[in-house]
N, C-alpha and C. Protein backbone atom coordinates (compact mmCIF):
# COMPACT_ATOMS: atom_id res chain seq x y z
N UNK A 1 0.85 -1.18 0.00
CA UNK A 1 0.00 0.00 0.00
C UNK A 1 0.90 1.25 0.00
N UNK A 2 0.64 2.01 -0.85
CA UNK A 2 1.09 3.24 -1.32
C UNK A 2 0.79 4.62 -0.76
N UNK A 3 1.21 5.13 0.26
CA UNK A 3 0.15 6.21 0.92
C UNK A 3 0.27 7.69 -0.12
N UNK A 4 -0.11 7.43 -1.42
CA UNK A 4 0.59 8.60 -2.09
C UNK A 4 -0.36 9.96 -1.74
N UNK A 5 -1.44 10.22 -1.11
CA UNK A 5 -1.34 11.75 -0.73
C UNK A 5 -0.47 11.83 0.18
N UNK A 6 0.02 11.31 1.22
CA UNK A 6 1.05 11.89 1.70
C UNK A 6 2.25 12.11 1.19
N UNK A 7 2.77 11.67 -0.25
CA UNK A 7 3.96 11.95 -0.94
C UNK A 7 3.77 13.19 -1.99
N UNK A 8 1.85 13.33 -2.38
CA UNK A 8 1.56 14.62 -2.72
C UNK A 8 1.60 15.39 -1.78
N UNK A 9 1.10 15.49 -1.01
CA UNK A 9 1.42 16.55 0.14
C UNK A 9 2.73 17.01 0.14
N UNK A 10 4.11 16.34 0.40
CA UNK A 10 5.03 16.61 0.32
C UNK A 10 5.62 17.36 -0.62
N UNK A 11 5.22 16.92 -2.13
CA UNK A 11 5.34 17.84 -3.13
C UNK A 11 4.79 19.12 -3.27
N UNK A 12 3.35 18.81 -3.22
CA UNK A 12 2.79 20.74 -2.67
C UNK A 12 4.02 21.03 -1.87
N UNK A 13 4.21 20.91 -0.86
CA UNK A 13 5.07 21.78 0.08
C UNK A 13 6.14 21.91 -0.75
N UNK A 14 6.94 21.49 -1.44
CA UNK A 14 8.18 21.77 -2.10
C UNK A 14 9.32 21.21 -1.06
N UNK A 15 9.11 20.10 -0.63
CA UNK A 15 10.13 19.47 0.67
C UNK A 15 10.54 18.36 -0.21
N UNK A 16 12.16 18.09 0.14
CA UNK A 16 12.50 16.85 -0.11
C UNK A 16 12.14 15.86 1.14
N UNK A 17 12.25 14.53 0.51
CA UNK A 17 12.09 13.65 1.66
C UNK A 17 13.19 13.61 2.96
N UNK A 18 13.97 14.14 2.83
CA UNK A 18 15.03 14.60 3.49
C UNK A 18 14.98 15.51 4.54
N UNK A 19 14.22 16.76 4.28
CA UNK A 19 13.68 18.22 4.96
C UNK A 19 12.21 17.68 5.40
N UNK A 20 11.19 16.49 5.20
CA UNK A 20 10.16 16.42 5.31
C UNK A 20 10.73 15.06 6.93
N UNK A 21 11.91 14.58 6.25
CA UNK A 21 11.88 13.47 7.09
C UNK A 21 12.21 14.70 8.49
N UNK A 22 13.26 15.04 8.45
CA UNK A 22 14.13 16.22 9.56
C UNK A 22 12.29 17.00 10.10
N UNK A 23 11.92 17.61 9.56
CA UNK A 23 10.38 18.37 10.70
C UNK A 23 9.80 17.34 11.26
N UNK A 24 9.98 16.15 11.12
CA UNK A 24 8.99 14.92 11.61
C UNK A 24 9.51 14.39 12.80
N UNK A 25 10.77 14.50 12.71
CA UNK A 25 11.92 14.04 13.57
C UNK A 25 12.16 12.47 13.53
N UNK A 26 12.35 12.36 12.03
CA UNK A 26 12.42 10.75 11.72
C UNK A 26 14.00 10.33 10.38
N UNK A 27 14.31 9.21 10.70
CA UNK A 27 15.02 9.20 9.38
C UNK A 27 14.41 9.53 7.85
N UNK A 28 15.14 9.12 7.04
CA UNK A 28 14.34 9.35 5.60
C UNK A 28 14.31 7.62 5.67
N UNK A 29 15.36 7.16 6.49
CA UNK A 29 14.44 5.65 6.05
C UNK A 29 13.12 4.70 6.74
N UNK A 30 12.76 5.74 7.88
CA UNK A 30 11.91 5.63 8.01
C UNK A 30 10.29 5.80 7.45
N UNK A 31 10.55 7.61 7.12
CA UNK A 31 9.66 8.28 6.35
C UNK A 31 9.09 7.01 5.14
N UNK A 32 10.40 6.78 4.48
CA UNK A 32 9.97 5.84 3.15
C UNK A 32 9.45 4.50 4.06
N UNK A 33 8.98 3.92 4.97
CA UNK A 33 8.47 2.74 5.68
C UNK A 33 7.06 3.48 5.08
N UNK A 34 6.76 4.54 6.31
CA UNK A 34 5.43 5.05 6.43
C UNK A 34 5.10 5.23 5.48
N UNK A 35 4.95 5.97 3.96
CA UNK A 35 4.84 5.95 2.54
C UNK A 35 4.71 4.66 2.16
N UNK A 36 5.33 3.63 2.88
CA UNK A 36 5.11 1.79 2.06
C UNK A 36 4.22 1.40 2.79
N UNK A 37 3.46 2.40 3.77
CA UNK A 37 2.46 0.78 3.94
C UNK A 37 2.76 0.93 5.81
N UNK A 38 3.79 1.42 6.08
CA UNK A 38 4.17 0.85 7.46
C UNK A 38 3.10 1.68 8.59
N UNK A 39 3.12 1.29 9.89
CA UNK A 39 2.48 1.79 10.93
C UNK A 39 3.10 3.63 11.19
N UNK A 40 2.40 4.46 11.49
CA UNK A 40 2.96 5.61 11.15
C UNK A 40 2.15 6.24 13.00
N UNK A 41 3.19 6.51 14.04
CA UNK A 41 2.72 7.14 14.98
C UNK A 41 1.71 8.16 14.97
N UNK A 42 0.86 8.30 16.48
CA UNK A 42 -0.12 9.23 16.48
C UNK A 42 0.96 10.75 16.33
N UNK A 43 1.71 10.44 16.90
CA UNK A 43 2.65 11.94 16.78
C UNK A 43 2.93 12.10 15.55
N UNK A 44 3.54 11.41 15.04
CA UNK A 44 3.85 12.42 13.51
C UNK A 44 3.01 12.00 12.41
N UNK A 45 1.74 11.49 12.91
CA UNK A 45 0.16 11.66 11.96
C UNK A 45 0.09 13.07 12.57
N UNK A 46 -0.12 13.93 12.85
CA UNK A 46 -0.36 15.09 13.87
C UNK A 46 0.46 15.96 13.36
N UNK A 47 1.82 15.96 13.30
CA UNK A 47 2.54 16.54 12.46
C UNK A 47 2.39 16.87 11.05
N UNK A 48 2.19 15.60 10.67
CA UNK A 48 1.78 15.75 8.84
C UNK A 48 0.20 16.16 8.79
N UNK A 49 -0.81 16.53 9.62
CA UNK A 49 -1.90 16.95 9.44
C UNK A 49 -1.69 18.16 9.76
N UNK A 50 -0.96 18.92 10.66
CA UNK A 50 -0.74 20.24 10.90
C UNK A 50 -0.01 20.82 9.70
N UNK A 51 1.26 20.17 9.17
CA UNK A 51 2.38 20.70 8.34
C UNK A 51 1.34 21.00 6.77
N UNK A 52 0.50 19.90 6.83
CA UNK A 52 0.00 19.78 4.94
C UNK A 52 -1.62 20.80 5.09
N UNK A 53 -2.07 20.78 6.06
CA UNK A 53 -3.31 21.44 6.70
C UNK A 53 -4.75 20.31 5.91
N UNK A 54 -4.32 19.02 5.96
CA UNK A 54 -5.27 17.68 5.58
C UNK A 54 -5.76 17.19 6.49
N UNK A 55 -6.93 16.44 6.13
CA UNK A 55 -7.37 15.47 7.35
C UNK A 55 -6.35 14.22 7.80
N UNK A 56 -6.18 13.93 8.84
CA UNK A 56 -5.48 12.14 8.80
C UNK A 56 -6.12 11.27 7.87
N UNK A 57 -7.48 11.11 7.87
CA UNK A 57 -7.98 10.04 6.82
C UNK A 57 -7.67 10.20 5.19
N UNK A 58 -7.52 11.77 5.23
CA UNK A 58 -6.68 12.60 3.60
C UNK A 58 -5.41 11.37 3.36
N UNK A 59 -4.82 12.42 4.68
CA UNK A 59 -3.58 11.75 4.34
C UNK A 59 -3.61 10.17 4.20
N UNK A 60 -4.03 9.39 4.66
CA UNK A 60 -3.92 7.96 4.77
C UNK A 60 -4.78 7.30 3.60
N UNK A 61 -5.41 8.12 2.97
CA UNK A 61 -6.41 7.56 2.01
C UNK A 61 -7.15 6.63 2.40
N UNK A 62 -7.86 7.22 3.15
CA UNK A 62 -8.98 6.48 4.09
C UNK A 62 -10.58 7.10 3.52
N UNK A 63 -11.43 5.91 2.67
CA UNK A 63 -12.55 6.63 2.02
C UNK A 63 -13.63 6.49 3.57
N UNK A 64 -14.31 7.50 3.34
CA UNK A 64 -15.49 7.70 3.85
C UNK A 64 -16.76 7.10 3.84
N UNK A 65 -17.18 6.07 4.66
CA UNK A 65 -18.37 5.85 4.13
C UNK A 65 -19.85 6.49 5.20
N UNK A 66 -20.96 6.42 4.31
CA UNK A 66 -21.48 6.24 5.44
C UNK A 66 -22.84 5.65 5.27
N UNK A 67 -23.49 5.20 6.32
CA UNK A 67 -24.50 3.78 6.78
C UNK A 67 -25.73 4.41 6.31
């Protein structure tokens, strides 16, 4: 799984993964986990919803349903 709004997000901002990893306070080889699929903390979900001004479910590509 591909979390690519959060790699659009990154691009809007004009950040390398490098400068995106450093505000998160993570490696870049981490960053690239979370982008693959990996478990991504409540803290720096929080971060990337403040930094991109998205929902968490934006970012995670999480559809909406409802009953």
């Amino acid at each position: 799984m591909f979390r690519a709004n959060i790699e659009a997000e990154r691009g809007r901002l004009g950040m390398s993964k490098l400068q995106i990893s450093e505000v998160l306070g993570v490696t870049p080889k981490t960053y690239n986990a979370y982008i693959s699929g990996g478990p991504i903390p409540s803290d720096v979900l929080l971060k990337l919803r403040e930094l991109s001004g998205r929902t968490i479910d934006y970012l995670l590509d999480v559809e909406s349903y409802t009953a």
